[in-house]
Structures are given as structure tokens and as C-alpha cells.
N, C-alpha and C. Protein backbone atom coordinates (compact mmCIF):
# COMPACT_ATOMS: atom_id res chain seq x y z
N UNK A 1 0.84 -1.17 0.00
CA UNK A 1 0.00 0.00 0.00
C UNK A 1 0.90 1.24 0.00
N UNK A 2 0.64 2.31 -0.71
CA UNK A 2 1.21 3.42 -0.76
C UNK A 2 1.33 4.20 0.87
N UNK A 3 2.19 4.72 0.97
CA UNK A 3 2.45 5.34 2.13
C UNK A 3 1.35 6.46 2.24
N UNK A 4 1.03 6.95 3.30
CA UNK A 4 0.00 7.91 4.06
C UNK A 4 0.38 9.12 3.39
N UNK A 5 1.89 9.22 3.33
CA UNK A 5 2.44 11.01 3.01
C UNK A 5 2.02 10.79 1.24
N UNK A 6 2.45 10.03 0.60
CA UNK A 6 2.30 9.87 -0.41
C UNK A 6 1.05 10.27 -1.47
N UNK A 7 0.46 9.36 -0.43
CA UNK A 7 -1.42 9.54 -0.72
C UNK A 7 -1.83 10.88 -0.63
N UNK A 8 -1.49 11.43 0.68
CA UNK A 8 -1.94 13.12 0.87
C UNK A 8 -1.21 14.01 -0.34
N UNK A 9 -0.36 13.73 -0.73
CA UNK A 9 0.29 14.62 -1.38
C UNK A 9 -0.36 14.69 -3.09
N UNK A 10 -0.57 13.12 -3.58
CA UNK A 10 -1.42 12.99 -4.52
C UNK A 10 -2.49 13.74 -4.52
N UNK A 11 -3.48 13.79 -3.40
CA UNK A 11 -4.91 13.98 -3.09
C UNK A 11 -4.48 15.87 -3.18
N UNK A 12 -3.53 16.26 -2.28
CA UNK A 12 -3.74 17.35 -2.77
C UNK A 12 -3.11 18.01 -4.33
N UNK A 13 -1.70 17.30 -5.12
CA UNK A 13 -2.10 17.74 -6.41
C UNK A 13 -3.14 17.71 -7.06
N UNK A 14 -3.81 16.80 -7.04
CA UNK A 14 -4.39 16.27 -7.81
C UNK A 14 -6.39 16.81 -7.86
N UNK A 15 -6.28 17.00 -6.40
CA UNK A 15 -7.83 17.66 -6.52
C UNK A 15 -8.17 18.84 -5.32
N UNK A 16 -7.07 19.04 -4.59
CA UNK A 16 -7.01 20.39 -3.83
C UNK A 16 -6.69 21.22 -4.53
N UNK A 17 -5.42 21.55 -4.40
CA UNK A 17 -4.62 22.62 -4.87
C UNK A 17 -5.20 23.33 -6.29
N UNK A 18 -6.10 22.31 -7.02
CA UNK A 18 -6.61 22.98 -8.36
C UNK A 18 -8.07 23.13 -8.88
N UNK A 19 -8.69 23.11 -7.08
CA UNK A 19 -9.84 23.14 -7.26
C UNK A 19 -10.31 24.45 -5.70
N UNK A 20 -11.40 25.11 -6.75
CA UNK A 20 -11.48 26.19 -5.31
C UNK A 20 -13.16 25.63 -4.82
N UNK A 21 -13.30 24.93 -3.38
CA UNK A 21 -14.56 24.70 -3.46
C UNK A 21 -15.52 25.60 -3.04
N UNK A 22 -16.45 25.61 -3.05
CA UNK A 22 -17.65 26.67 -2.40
C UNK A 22 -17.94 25.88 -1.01
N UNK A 23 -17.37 25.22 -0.22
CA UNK A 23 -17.81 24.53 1.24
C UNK A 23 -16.98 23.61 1.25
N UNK A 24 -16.73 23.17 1.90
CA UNK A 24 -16.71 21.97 2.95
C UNK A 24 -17.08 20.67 2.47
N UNK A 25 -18.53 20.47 2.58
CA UNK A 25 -19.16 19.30 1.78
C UNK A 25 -18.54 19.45 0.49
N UNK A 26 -18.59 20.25 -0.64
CA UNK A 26 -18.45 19.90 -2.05
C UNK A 26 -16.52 19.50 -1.78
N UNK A 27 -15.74 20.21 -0.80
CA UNK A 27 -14.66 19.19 -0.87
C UNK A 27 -14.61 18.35 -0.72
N UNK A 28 -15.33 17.91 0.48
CA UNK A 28 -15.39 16.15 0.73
C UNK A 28 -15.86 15.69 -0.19
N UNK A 29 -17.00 15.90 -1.43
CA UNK A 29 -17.43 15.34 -2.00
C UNK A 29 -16.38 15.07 -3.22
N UNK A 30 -15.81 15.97 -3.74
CA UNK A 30 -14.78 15.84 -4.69
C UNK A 30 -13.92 15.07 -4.75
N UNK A 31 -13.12 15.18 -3.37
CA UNK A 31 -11.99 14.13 -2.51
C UNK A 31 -12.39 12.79 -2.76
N UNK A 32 -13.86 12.73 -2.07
CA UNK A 32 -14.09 11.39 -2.50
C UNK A 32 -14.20 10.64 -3.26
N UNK A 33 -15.17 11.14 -4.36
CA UNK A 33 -15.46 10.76 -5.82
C UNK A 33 -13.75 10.85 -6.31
N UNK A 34 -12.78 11.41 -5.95
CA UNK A 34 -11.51 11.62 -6.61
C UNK A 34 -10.81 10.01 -5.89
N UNK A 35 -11.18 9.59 -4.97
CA UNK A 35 -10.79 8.40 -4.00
C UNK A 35 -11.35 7.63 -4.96
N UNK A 36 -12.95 7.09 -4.63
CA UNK A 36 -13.35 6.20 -5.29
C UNK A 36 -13.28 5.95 -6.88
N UNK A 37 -13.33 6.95 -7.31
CA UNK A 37 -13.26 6.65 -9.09
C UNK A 37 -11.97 6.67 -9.56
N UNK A 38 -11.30 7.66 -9.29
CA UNK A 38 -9.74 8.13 -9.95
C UNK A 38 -8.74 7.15 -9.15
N UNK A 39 -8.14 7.56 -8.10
CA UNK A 39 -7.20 6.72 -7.42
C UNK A 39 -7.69 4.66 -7.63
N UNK A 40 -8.88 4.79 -6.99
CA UNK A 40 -9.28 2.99 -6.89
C UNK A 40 -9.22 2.20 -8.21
N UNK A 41 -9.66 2.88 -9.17
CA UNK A 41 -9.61 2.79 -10.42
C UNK A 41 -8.79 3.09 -11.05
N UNK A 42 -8.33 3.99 -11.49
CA UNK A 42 -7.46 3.88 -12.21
C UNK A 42 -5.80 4.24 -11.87
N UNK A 43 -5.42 4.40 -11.00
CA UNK A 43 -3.60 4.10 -10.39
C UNK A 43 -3.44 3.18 -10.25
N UNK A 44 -1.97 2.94 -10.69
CA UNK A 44 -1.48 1.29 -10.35
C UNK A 44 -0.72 1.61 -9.28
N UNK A 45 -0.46 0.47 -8.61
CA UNK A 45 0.10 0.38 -7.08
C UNK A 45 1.01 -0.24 -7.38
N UNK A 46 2.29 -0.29 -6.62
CA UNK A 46 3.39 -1.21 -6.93
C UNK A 46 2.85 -2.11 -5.97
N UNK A 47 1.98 -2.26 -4.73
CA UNK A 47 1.97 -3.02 -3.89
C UNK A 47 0.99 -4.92 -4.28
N UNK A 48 0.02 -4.04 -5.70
CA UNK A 48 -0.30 -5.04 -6.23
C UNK A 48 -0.34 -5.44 -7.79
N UNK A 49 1.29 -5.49 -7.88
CA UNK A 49 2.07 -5.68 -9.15
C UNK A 49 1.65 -4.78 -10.06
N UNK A 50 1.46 -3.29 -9.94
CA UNK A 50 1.40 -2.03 -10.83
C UNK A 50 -0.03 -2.77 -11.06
N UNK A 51 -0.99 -2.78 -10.86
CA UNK A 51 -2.47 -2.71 -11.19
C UNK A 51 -3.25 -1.67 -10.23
N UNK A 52 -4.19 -1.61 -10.96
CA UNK A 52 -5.36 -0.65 -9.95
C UNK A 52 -5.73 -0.97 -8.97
N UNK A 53 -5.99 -0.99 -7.62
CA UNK A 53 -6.95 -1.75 -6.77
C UNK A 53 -7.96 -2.63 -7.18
N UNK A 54 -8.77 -1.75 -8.59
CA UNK A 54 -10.14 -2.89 -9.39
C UNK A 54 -9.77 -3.87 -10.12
N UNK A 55 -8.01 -3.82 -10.64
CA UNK A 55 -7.66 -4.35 -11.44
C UNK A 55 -7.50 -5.69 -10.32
N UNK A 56 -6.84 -5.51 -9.63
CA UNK A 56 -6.43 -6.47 -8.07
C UNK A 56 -7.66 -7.22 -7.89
N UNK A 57 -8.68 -6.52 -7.85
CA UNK A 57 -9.62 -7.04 -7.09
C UNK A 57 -10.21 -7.95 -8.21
N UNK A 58 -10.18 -7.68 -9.59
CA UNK A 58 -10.71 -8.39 -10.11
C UNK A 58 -10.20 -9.80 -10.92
N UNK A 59 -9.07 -9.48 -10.81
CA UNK A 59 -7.82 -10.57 -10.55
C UNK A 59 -8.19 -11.48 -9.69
N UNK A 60 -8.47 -11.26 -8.17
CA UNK A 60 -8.79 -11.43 -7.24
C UNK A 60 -9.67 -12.60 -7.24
N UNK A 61 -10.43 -11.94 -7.56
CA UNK A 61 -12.26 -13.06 -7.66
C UNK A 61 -12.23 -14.29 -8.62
N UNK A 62 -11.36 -13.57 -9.90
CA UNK A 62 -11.34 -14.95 -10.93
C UNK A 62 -10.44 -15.75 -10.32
N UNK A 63 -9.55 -15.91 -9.80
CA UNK A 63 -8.28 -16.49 -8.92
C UNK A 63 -9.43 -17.62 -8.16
N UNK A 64 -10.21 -17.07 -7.41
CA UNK A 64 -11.21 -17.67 -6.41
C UNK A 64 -11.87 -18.59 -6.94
N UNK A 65 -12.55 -18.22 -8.54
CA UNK A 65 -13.74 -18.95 -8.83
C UNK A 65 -12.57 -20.16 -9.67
N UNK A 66 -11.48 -19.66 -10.13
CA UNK A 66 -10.52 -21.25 -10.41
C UNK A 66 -10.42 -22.32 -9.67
N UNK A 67 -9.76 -21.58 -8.72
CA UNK A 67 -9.52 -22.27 -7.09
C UNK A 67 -10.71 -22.93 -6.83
N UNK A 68 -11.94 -22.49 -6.92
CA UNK A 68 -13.27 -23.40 -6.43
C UNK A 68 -13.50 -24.64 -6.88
N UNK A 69 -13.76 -25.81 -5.71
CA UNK A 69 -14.01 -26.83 -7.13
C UNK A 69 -15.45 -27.12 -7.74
């Protein structure tokens, strides 16, 4: 998993620093939607062999349903 400093520093190039919000909520909301869609989706992680988290995860499941007998 990417380090904590790492992550913050992404989060703020990437959707602070170039976004001016009108509140509070619409940051959190941005941040998040910037979490769930952008980062989960589409960054690769070195932690799970340069894939996305969805990419991982979906790796993941077919791995499972092989494994099943």
C-alpha cells in the first residue's frame, strides 16, 4: 500500500490545490469521488504488481472462482 504522506500529497495535487470549493461538503465530495473513481480505479500500485486496486480485485475473484471446485 502506498504510504500515508504519499497519498496526501497525490490527493492534494491532484484535486485540492486545483480546485477552489464553495464549502466543505463539495470538498469532501470531490476528494471522495476523486478516491473512489480516480485513485481505486485507475492508479497502479506497486503493492499489487502495478495494477489498480479494481484491477487487483478483479484478478482477485477470478483467482477464487478457479480455485473453487
Amino acid at each position: 500500500m502506498e504510504k500515508p504522506k504519499r497519498v496526501m500529497r497525490t490527493i492534494k495535487e491532484e484535486v485540492i490545490w486545483i480546485n477552489e470549493f464553495g464549502s466543505v461538503k463539495e470538498g469532501e465530495e470531490k476528494i471522495g469521488r476523486w478516491i473512489e473513481v480516480d485513485y481505486n480505479k485507475l492508479y497502479v500500485h506497486s503493492e499489487f504488481g502495478h495494477i489498480s486496486p479494481e484491477g487487483y480485485e478483479a484478478l482477485y475473484q477470478r483467482n477464487l472462482m478457479v480455485e473453487a471446485p
